[in-house]
N, C-alpha and C. Protein backbone atom coordinates (compact mmCIF):
# COMPACT_ATOMS: atom_id res chain seq x y z
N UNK A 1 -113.13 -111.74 37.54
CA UNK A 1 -114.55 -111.52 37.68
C UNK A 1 -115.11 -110.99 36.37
N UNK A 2 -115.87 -111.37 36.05
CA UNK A 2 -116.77 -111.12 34.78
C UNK A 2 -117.64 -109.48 34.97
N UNK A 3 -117.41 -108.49 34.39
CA UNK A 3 -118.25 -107.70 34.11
C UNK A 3 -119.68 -107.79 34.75
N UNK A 4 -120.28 -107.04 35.69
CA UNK A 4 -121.59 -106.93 35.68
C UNK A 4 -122.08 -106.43 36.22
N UNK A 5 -123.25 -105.38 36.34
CA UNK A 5 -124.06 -104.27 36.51
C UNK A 5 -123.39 -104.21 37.85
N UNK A 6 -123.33 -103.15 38.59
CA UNK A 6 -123.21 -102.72 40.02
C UNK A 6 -124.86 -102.55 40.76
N UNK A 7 -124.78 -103.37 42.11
CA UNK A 7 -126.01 -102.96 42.59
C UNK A 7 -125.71 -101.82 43.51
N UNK A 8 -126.67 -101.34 44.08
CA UNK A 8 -126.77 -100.68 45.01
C UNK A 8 -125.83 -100.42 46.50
N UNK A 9 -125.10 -101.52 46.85
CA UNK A 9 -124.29 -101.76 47.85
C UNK A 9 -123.29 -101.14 46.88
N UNK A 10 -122.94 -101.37 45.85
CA UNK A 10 -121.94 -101.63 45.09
C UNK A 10 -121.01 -100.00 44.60
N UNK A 11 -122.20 -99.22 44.18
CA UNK A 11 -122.48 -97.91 44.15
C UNK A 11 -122.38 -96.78 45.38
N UNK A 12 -122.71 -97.60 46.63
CA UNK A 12 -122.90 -96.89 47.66
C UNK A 12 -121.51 -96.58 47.85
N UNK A 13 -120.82 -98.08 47.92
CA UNK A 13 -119.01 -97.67 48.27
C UNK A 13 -118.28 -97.14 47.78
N UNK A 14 -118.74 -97.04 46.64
CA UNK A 14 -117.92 -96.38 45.47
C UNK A 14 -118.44 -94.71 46.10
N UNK A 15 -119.92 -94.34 46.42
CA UNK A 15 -119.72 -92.98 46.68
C UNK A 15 -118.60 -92.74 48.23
N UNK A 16 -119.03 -93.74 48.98
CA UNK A 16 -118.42 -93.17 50.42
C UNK A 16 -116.58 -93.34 49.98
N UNK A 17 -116.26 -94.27 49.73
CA UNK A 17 -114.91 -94.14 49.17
C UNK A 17 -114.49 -92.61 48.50
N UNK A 18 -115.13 -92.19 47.67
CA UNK A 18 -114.29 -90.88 47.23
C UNK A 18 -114.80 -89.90 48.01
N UNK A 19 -115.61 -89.94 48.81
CA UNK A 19 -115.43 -88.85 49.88
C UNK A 19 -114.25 -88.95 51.07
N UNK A 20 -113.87 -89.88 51.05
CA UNK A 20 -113.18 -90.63 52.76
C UNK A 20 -112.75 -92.00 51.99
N UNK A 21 -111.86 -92.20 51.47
CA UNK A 21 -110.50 -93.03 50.99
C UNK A 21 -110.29 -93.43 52.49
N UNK A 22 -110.14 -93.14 53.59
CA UNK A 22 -109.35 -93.40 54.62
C UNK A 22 -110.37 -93.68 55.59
N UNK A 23 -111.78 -94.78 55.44
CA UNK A 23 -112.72 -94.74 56.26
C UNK A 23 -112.32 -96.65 56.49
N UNK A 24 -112.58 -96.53 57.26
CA UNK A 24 -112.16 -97.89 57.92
C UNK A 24 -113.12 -98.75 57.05
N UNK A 25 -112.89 -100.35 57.15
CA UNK A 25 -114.02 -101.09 56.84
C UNK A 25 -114.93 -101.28 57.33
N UNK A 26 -115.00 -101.27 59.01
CA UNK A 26 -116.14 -101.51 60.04
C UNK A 26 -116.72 -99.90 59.66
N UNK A 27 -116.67 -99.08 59.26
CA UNK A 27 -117.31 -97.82 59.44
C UNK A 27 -117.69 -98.12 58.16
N UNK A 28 -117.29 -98.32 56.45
CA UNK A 28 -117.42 -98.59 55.61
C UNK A 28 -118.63 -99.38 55.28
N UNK A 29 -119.02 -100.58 56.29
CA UNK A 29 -119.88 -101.29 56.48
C UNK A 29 -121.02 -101.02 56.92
N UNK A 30 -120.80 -100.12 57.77
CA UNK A 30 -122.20 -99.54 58.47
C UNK A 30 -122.32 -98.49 57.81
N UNK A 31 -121.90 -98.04 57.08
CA UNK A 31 -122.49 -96.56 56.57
C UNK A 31 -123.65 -97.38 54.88
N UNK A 32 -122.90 -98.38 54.41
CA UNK A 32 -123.72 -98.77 53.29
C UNK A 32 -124.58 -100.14 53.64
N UNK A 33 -124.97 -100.39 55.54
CA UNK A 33 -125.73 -101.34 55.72
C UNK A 33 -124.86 -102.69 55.18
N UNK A 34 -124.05 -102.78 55.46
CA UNK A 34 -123.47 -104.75 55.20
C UNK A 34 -122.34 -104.77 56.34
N UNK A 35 -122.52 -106.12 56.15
CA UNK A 35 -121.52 -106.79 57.48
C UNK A 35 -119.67 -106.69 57.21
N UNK A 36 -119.20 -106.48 58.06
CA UNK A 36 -117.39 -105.85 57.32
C UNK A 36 -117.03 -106.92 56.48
N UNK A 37 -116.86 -108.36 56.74
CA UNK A 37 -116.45 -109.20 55.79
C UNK A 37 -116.96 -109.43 54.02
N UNK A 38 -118.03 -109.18 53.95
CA UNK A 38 -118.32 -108.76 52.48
C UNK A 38 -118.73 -107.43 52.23
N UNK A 39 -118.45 -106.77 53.12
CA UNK A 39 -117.68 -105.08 52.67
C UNK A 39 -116.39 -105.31 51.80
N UNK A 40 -115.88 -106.27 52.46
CA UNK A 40 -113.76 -106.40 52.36
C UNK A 40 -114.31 -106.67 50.67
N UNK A 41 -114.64 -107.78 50.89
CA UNK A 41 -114.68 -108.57 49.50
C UNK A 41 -114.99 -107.78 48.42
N UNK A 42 -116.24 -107.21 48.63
CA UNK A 42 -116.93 -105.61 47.73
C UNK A 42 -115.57 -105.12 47.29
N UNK A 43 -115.04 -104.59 48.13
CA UNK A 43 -114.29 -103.84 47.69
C UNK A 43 -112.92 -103.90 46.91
N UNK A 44 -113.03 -105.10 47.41
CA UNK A 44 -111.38 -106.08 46.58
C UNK A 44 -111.99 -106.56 44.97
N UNK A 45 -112.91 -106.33 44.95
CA UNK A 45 -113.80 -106.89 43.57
C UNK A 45 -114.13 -105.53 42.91
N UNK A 46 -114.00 -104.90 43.39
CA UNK A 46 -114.19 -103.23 42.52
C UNK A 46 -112.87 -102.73 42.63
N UNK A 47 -111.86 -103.20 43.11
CA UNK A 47 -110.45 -102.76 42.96
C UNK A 47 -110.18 -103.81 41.70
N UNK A 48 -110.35 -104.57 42.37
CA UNK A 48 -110.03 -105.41 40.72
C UNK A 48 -110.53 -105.60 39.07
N UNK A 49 -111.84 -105.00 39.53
CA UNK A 49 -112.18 -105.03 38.31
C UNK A 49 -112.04 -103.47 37.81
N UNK A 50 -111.46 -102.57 38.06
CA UNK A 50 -111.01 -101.49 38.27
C UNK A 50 -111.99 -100.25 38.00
N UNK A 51 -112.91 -100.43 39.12
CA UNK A 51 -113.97 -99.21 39.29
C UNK A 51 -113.19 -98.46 40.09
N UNK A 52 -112.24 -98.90 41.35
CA UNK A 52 -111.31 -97.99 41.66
C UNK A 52 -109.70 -98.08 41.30
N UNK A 53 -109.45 -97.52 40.97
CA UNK A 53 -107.69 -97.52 40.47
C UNK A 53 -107.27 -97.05 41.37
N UNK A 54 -107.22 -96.35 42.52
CA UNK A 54 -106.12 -96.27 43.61
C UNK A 54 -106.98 -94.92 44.72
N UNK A 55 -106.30 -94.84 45.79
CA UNK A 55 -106.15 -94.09 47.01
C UNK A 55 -105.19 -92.85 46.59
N UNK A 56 -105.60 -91.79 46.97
CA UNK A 56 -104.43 -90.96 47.55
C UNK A 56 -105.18 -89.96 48.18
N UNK A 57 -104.07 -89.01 48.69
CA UNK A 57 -104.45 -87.63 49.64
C UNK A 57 -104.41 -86.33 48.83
N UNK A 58 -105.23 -85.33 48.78
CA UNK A 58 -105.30 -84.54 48.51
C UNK A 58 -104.91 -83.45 48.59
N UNK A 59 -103.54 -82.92 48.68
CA UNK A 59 -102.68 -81.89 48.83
C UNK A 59 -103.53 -80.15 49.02
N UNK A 60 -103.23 -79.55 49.70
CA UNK A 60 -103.56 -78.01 49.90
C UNK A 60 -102.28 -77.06 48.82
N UNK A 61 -102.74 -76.80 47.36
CA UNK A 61 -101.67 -76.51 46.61
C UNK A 61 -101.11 -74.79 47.48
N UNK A 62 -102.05 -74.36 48.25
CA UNK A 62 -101.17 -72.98 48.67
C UNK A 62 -99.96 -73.31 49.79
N UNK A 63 -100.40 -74.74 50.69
CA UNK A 63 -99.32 -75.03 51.42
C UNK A 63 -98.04 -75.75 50.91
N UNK A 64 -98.22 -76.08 49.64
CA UNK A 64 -96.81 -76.50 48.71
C UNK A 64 -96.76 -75.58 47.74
N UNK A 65 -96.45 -73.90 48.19
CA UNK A 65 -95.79 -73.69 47.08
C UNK A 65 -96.22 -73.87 45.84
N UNK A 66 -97.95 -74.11 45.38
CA UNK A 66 -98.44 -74.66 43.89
C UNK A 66 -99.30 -73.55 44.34
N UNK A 67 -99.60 -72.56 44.66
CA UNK A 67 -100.86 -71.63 44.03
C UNK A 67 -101.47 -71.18 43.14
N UNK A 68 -100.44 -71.12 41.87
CA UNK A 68 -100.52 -70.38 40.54
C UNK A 68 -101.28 -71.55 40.53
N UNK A 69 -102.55 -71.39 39.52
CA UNK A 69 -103.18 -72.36 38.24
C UNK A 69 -103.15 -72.15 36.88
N UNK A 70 -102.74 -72.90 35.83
CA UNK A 70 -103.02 -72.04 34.86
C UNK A 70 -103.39 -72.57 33.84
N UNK A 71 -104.33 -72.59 32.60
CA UNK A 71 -104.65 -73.82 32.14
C UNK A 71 -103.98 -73.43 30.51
N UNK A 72 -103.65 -74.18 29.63
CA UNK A 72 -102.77 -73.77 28.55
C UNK A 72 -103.22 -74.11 27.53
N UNK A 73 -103.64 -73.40 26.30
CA UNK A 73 -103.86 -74.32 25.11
C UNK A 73 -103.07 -74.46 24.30
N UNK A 74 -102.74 -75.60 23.77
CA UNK A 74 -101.34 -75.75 23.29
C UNK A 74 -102.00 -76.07 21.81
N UNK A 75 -100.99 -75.83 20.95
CA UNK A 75 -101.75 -76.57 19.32
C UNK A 75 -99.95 -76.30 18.61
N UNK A 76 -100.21 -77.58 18.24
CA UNK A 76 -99.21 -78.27 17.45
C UNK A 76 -98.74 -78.14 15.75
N UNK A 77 -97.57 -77.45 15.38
CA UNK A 77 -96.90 -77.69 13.89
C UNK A 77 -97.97 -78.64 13.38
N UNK A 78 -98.04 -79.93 13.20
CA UNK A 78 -98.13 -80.89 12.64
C UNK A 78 -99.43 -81.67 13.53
N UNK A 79 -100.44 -82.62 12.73
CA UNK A 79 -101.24 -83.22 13.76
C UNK A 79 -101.23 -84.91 12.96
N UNK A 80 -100.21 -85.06 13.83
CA UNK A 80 -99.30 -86.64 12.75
C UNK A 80 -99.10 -87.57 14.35
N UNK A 81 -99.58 -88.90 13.93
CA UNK A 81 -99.47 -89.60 15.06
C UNK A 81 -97.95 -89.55 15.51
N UNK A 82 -96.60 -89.33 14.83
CA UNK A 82 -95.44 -88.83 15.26
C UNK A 82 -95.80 -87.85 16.12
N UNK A 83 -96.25 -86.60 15.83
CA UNK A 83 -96.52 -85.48 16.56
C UNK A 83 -97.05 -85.49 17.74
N UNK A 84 -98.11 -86.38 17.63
CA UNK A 84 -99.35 -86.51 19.31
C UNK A 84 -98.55 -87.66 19.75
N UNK A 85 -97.93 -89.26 19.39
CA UNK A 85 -96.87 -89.42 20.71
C UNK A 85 -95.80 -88.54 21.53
N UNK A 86 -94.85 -88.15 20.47
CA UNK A 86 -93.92 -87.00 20.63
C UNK A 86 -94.26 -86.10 21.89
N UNK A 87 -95.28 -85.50 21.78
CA UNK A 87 -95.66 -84.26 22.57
C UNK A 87 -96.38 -85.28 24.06
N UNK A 88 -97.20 -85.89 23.83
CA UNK A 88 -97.41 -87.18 25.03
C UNK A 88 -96.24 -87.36 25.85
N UNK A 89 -95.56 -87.96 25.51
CA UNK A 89 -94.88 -88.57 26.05
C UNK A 89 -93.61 -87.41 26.76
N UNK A 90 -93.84 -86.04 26.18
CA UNK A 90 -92.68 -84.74 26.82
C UNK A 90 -93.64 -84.21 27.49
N UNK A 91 -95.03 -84.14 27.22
CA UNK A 91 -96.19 -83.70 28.81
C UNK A 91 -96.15 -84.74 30.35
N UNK A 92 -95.62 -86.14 29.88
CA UNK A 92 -95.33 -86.89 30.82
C UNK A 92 -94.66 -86.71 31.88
N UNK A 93 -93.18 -85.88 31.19
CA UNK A 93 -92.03 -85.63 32.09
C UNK A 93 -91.92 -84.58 32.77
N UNK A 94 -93.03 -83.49 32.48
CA UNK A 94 -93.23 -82.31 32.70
C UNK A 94 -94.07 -82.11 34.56
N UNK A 95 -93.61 -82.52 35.76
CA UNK A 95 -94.41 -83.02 36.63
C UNK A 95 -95.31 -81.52 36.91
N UNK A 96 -94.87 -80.14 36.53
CA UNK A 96 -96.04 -79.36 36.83
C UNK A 96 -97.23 -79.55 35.66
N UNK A 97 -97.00 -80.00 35.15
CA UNK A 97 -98.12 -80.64 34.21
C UNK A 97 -99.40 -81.19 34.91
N UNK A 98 -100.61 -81.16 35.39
CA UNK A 98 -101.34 -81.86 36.50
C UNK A 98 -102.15 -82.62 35.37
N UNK A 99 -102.34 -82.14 34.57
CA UNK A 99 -103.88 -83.20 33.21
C UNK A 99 -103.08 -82.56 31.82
N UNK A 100 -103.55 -83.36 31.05
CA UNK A 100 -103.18 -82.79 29.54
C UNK A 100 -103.99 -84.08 29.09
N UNK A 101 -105.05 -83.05 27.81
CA UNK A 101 -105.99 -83.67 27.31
C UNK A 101 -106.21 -83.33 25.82
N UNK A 102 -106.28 -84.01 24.94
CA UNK A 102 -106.14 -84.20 23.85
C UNK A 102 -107.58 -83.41 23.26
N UNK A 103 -108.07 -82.64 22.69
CA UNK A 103 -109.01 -81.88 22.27
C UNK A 103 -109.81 -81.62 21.46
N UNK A 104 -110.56 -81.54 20.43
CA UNK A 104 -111.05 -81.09 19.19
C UNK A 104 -111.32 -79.73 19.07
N UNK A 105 -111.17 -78.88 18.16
CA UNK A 105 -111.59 -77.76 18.16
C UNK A 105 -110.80 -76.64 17.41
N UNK A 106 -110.26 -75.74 17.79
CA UNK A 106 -109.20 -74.48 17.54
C UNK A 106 -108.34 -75.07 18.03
N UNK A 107 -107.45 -75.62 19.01
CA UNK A 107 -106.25 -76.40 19.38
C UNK A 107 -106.36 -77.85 19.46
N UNK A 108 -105.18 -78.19 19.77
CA UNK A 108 -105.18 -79.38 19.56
C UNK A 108 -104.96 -80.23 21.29
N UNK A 109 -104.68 -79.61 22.17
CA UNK A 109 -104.36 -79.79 23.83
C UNK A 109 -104.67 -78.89 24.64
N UNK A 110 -105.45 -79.17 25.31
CA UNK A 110 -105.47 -78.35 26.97
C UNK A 110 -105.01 -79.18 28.17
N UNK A 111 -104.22 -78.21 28.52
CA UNK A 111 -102.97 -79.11 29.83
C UNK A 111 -103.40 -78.00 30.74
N UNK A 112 -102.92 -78.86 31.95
CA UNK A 112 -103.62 -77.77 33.26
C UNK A 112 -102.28 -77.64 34.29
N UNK A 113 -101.78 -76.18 34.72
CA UNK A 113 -100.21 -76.56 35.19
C UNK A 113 -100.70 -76.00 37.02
N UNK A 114 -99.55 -76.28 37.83
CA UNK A 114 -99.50 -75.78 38.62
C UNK A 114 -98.03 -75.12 39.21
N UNK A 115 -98.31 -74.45 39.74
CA UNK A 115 -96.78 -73.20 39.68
C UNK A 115 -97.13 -72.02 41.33
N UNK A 116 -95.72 -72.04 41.44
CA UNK A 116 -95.46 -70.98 42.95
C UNK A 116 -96.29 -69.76 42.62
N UNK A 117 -95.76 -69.58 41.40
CA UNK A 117 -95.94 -67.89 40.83
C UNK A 117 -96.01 -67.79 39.53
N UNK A 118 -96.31 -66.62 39.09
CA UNK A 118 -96.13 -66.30 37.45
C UNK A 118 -94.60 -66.42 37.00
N UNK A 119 -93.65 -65.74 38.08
CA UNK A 119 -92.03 -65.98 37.43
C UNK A 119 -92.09 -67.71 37.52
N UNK A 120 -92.27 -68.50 38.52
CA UNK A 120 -92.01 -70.14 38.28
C UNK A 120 -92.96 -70.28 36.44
N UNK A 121 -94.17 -70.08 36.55
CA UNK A 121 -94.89 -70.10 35.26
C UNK A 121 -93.94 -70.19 34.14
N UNK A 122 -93.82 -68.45 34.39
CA UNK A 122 -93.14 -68.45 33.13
C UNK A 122 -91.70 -69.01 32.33
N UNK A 123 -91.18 -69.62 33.20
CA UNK A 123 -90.17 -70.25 33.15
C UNK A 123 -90.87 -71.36 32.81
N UNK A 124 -91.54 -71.99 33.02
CA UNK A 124 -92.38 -73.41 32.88
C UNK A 124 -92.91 -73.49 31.29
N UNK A 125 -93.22 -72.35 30.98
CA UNK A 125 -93.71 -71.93 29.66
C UNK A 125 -92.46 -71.92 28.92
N UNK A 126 -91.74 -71.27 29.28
CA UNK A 126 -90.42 -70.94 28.20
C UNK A 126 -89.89 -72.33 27.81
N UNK A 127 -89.07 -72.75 29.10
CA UNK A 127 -88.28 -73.87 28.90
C UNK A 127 -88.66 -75.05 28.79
N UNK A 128 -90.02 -75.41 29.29
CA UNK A 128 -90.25 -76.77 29.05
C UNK A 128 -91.18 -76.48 28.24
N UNK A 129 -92.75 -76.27 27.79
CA UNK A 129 -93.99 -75.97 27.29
C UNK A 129 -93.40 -76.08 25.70
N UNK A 130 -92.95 -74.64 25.24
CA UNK A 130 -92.98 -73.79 24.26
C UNK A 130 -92.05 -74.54 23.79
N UNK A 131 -90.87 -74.80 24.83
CA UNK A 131 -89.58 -76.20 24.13
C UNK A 131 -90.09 -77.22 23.68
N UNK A 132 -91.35 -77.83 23.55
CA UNK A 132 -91.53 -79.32 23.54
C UNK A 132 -91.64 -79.25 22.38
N UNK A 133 -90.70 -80.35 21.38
CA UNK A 133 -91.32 -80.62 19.86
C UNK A 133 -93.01 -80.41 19.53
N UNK A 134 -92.98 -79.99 18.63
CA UNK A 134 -94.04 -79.85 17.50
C UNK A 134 -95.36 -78.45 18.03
N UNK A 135 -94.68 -77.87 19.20
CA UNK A 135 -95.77 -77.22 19.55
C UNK A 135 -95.61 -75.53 19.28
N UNK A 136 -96.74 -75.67 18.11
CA UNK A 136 -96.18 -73.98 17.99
C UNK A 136 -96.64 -72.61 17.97
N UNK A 137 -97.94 -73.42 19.02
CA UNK A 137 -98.87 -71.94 19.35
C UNK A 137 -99.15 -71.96 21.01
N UNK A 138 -98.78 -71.42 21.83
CA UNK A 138 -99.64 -71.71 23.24
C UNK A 138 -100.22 -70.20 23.62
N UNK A 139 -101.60 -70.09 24.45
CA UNK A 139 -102.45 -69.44 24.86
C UNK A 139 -102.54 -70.24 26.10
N UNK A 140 -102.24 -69.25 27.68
CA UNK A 140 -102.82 -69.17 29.17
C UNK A 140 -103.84 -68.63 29.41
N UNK A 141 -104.41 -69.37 30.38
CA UNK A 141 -105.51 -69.05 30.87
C UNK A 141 -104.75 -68.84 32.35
N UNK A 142 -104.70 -67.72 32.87
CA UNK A 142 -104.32 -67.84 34.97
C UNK A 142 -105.78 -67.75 35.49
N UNK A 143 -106.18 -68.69 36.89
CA UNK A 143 -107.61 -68.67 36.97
C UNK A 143 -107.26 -67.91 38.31
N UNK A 144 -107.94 -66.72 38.49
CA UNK A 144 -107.86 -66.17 39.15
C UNK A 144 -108.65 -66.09 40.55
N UNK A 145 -109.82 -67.24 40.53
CA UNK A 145 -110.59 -67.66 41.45
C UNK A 145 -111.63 -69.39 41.05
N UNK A 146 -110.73 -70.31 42.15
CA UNK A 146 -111.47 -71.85 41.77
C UNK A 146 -112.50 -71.73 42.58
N UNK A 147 -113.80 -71.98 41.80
CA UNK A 147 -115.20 -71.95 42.07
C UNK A 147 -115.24 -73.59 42.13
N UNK A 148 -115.08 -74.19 41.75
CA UNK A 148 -115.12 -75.75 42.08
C UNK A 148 -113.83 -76.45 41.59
N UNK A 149 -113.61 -77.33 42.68
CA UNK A 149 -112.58 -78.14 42.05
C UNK A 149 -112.80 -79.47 42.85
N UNK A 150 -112.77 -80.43 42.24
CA UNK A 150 -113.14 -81.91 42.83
C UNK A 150 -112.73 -82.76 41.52
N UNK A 151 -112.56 -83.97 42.49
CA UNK A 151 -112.41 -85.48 41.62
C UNK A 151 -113.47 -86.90 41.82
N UNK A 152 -114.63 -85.65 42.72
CA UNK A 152 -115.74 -86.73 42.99
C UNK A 152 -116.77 -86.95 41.49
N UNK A 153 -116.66 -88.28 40.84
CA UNK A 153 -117.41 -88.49 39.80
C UNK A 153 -118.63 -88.39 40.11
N UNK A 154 -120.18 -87.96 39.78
CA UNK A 154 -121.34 -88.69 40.43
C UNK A 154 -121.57 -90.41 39.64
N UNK A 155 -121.79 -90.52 41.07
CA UNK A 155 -122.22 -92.28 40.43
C UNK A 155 -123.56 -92.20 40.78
N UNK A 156 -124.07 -92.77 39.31
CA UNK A 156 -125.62 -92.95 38.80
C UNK A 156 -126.07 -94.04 39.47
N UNK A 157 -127.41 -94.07 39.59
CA UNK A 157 -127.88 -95.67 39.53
C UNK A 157 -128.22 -96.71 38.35
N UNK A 158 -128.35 -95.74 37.43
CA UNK A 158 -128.58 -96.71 36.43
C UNK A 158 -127.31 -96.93 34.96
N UNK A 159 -126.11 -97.21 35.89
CA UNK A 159 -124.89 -97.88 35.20
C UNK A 159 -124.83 -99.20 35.36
């Protein structure tokens, strides 16, 4: 499918989808006014052209054992495309790792971890973090209260 503006139907699913991933198509249909069969289609055409990249469920991090948050600024020896694959690709393997984002500024990465506790943390810091080639300054942030946390984008109308 060729690139091209999203209308209004188009937009709508895209909002009800990231509220309710798990809303049927017949409900899907009636909530943005269209008939289920080019609901289906809608939506197989925005999966494909990849306005959505995937489904999942949203975990309760205090019921797994992930309560700690902690966000890290990491800044690197060296700022050498050796250096930023290198360190990429060891934030990869790192699964309490939840985001790691490449930065401008006073550091060079802010990665966002999740952890049982400060002892899991700090072990997380020692052995994997502070271990990873080229990195040779880190500063925590522990957030001591999430005032918002979501993965709902707003979708505009005029994209």
């Amino acid at each position: 499918m060729s690139e091209k503006k999203l209308d209004r139907i188009d937009r709508n699913i895209l909002r009800v989808l990231q509220e309710d991933g798990r809303v049927s198509n017949v409900e899907l249909a009636r909530r943005v006014n269209l008939s289920p069969t080019p609901c289906l289609e809608r939506v197989k055409r925005l999966e494909q052209s990849n306005y959505i990249k995937g489904y999942m469920a949203t975990l309760n991090p205090a019921k797994i054992n992930a309560s700690l948050l902690v966000y890290v600024q990491i800044t690197l020896e060296r700022t050498t495309s050796a250096a930023f694959e290198e360190f990429k690709k060891s934030m990869m393997e790192i699964p309490e790792v939840l985001e790691c984002h490449m930065v401008s500024g006073g550091f060079d990465y802010l990665i966002k971890v999740r952890a049982a506790d400060m002892a899991e943390y700090r072990g997380i810091l020692g052995d994997k973090l502070a271990a990873t080639p080229w990195v040779s300054q880190t500063h925590s942030y522990v957030v001591m209260e999430e005032v918002k946390n979501t993965n709902i984008l707003p979708v505009k109308d005029n994209f």
